[in-house]
Every structure is written in C-alpha cells, then in structure tokens.
C-alpha atoms as a PDB file:
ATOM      1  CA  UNK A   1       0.000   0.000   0.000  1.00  0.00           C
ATOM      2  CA  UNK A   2       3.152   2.735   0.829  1.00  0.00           C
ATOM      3  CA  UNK A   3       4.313   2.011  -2.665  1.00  0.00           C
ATOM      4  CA  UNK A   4       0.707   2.571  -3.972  1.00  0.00           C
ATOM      5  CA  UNK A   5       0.949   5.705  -2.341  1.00  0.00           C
ATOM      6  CA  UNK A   6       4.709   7.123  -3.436  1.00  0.00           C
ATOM      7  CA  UNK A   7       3.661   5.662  -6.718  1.00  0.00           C
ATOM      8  CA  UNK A   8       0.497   8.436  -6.575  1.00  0.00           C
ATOM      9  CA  UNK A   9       2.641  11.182  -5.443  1.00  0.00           C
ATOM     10  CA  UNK A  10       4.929  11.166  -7.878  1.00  0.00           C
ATOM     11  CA  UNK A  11       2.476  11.176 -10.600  1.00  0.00           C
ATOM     12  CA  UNK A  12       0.556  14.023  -8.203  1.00  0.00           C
ATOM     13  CA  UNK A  13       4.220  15.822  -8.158  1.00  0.00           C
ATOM     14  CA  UNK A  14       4.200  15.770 -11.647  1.00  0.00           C
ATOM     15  CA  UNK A  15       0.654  16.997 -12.181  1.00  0.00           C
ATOM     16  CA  UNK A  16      -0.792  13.625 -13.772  1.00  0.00           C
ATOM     17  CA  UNK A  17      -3.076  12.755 -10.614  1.00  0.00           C
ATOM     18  CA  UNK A  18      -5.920  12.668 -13.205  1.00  0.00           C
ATOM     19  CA  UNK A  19      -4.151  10.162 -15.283  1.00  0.00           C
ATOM     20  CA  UNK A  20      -2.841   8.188 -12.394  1.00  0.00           C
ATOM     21  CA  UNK A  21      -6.423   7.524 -11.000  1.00  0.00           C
ATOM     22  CA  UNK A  22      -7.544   6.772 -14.450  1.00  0.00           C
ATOM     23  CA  UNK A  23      -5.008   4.005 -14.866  1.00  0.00           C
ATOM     24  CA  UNK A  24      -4.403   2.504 -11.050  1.00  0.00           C
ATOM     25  CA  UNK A  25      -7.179   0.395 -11.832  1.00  0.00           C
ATOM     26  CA  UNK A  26      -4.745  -1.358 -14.200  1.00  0.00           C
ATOM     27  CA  UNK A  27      -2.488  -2.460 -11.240  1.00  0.00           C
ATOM     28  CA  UNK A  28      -5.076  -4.844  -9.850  1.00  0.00           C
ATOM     29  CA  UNK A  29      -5.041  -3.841  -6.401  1.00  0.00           C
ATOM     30  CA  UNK A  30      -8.913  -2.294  -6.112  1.00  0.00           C
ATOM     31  CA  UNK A  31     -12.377  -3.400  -6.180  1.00  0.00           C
ATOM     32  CA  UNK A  32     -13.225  -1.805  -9.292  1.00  0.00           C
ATOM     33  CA  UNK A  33     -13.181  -3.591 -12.166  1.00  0.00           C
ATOM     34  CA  UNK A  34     -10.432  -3.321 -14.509  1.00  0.00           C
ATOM     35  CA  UNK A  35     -10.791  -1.372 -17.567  1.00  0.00           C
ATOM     36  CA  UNK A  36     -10.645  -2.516 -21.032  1.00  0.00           C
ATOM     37  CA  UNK A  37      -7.710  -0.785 -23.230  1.00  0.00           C
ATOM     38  CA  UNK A  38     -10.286   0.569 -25.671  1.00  0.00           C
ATOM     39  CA  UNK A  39     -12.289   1.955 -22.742  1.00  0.00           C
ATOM     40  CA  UNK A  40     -10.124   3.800 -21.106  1.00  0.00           C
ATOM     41  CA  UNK A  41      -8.199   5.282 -24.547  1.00  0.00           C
ATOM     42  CA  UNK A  42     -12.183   7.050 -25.193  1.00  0.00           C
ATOM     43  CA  UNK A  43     -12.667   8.303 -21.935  1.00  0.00           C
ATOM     44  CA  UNK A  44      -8.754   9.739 -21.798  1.00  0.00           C
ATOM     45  CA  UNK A  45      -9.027  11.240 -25.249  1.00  0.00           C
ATOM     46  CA  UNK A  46      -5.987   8.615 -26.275  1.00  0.00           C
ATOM     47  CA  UNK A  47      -4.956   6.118 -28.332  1.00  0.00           C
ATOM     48  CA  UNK A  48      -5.322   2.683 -27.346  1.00  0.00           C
ATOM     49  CA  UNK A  49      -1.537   2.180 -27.522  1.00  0.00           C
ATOM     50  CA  UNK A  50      -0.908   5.472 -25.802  1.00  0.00           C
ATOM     51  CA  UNK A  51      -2.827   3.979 -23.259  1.00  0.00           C
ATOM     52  CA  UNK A  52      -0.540   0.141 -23.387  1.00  0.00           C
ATOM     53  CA  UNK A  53       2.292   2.465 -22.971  1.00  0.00           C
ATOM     54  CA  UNK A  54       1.466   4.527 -19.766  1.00  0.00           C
ATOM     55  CA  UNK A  55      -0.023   1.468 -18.018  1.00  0.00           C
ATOM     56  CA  UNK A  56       3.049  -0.362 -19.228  1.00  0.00           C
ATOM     57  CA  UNK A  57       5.612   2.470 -17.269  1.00  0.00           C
ATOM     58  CA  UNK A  58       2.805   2.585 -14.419  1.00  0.00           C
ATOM     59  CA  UNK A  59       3.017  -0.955 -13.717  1.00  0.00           C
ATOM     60  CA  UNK A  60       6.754  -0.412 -14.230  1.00  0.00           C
ATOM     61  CA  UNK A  61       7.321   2.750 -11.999  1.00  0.00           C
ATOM     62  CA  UNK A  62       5.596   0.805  -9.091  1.00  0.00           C
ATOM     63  CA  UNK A  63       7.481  -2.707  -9.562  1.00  0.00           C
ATOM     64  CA  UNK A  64      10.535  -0.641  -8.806  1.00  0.00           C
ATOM     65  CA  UNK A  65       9.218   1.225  -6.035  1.00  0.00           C
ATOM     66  CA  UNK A  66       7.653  -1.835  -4.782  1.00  0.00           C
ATOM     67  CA  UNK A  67      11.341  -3.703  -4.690  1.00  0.00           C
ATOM     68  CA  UNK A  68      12.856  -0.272  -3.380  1.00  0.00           C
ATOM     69  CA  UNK A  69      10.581  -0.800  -0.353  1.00  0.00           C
ATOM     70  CA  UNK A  70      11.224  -4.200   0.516  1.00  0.00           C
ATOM     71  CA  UNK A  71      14.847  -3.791  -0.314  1.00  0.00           C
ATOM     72  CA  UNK A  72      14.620  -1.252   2.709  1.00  0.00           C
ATOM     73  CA  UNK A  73      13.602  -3.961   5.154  1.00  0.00           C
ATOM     74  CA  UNK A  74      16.172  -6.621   4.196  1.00  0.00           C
ATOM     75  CA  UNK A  75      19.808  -6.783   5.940  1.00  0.00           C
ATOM     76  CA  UNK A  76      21.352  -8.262   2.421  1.00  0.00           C
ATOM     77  CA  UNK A  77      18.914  -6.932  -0.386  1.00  0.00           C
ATOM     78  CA  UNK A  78      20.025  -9.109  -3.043  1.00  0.00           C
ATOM     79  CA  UNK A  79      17.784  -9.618  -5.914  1.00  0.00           C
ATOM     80  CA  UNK A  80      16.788 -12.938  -5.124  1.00  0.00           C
ATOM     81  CA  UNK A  81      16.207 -11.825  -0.958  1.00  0.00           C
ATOM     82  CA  UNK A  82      13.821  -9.408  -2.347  1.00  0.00           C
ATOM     83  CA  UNK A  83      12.044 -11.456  -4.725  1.00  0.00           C
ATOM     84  CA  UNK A  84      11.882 -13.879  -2.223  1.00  0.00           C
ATOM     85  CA  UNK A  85      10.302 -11.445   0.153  1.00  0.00           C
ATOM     86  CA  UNK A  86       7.817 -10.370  -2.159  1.00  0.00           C
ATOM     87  CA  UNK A  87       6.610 -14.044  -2.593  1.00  0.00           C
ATOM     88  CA  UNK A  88       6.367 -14.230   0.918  1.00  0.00           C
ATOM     89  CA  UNK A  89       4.186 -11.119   0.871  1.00  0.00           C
ATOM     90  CA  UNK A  90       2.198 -12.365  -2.158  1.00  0.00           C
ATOM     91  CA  UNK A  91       1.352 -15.359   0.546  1.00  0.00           C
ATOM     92  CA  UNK A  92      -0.404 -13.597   2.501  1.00  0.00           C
ATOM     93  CA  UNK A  93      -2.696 -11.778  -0.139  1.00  0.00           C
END
C-alpha cells in the first residue's frame, strides 16, 4: 500500500493525478473492475496504444518502487532476498 501511495505522489508531483487515478485500476489492487484498453483510450481522449504504454511504465514505476521498499527492510537486499520477500508477501494476499 506505501508504494501505492509514493507511486500516486509522484504522478501528483508531476501533475498527472488525473491520469494516475484513471489508470491505477490497471495495477489490480482495487475493487473496481479493470478497464478494457479501448475503454479507457475514449474516456482519456488517447490512443489505445498510448494507453498500453502509460499502463506499461505505471506498472513499471511501481514494480521498482515496490522492490525499493522491501529492499529497505532486508539486511542483504540481493535480488533474489527481495524477490523472495515479495513471494512471501504475495502469501499472505
């Protein structure tokens, strides 16, 4: 969830909050059902591939932000501690 949230102010910092709420649904992590490329490109104004893109660096952006955070917690944050954190993590979902 703090990742979730840097991830938002960044894209708040850099005066996309409108497109961030638009596309968090994309992530996976809400109730609401996600969107359909096509949907979302209509109701942004967009191309459909303008819209792969930008969910494509959002899902990015928050992968590394994600491992940032866990790498924070870890004595030795290898690659493979961290991925094996985030397994660990996924566990419990």
């Amino acid at each position: 969830e703090y990742a979730l949230q840097l991830l938002g102010q960044e894209y708040i910092a850099a005066g996309k909050q409108a497109l961030f709420l638009a596309l968090r649904p994309c992530l996976g992590f809400s109730k609401q059902k996600i969107p359909n490329y096509a949907e979302l490109a209509a109701r942004m104004n967009s191309s459909e591939a303008a819209v792969k893109t930008q969910i494509f660096r959002l899902r990015q952006r928050w992968r590394e932000i994600l491992f940032q955070q866990v790498s924070l917690t870890l004595d030795d944050p290898t690659s493979d501690e961290i991925k094996a954190e985030l397994a660990e993590l996924l566990e419990c979902v």
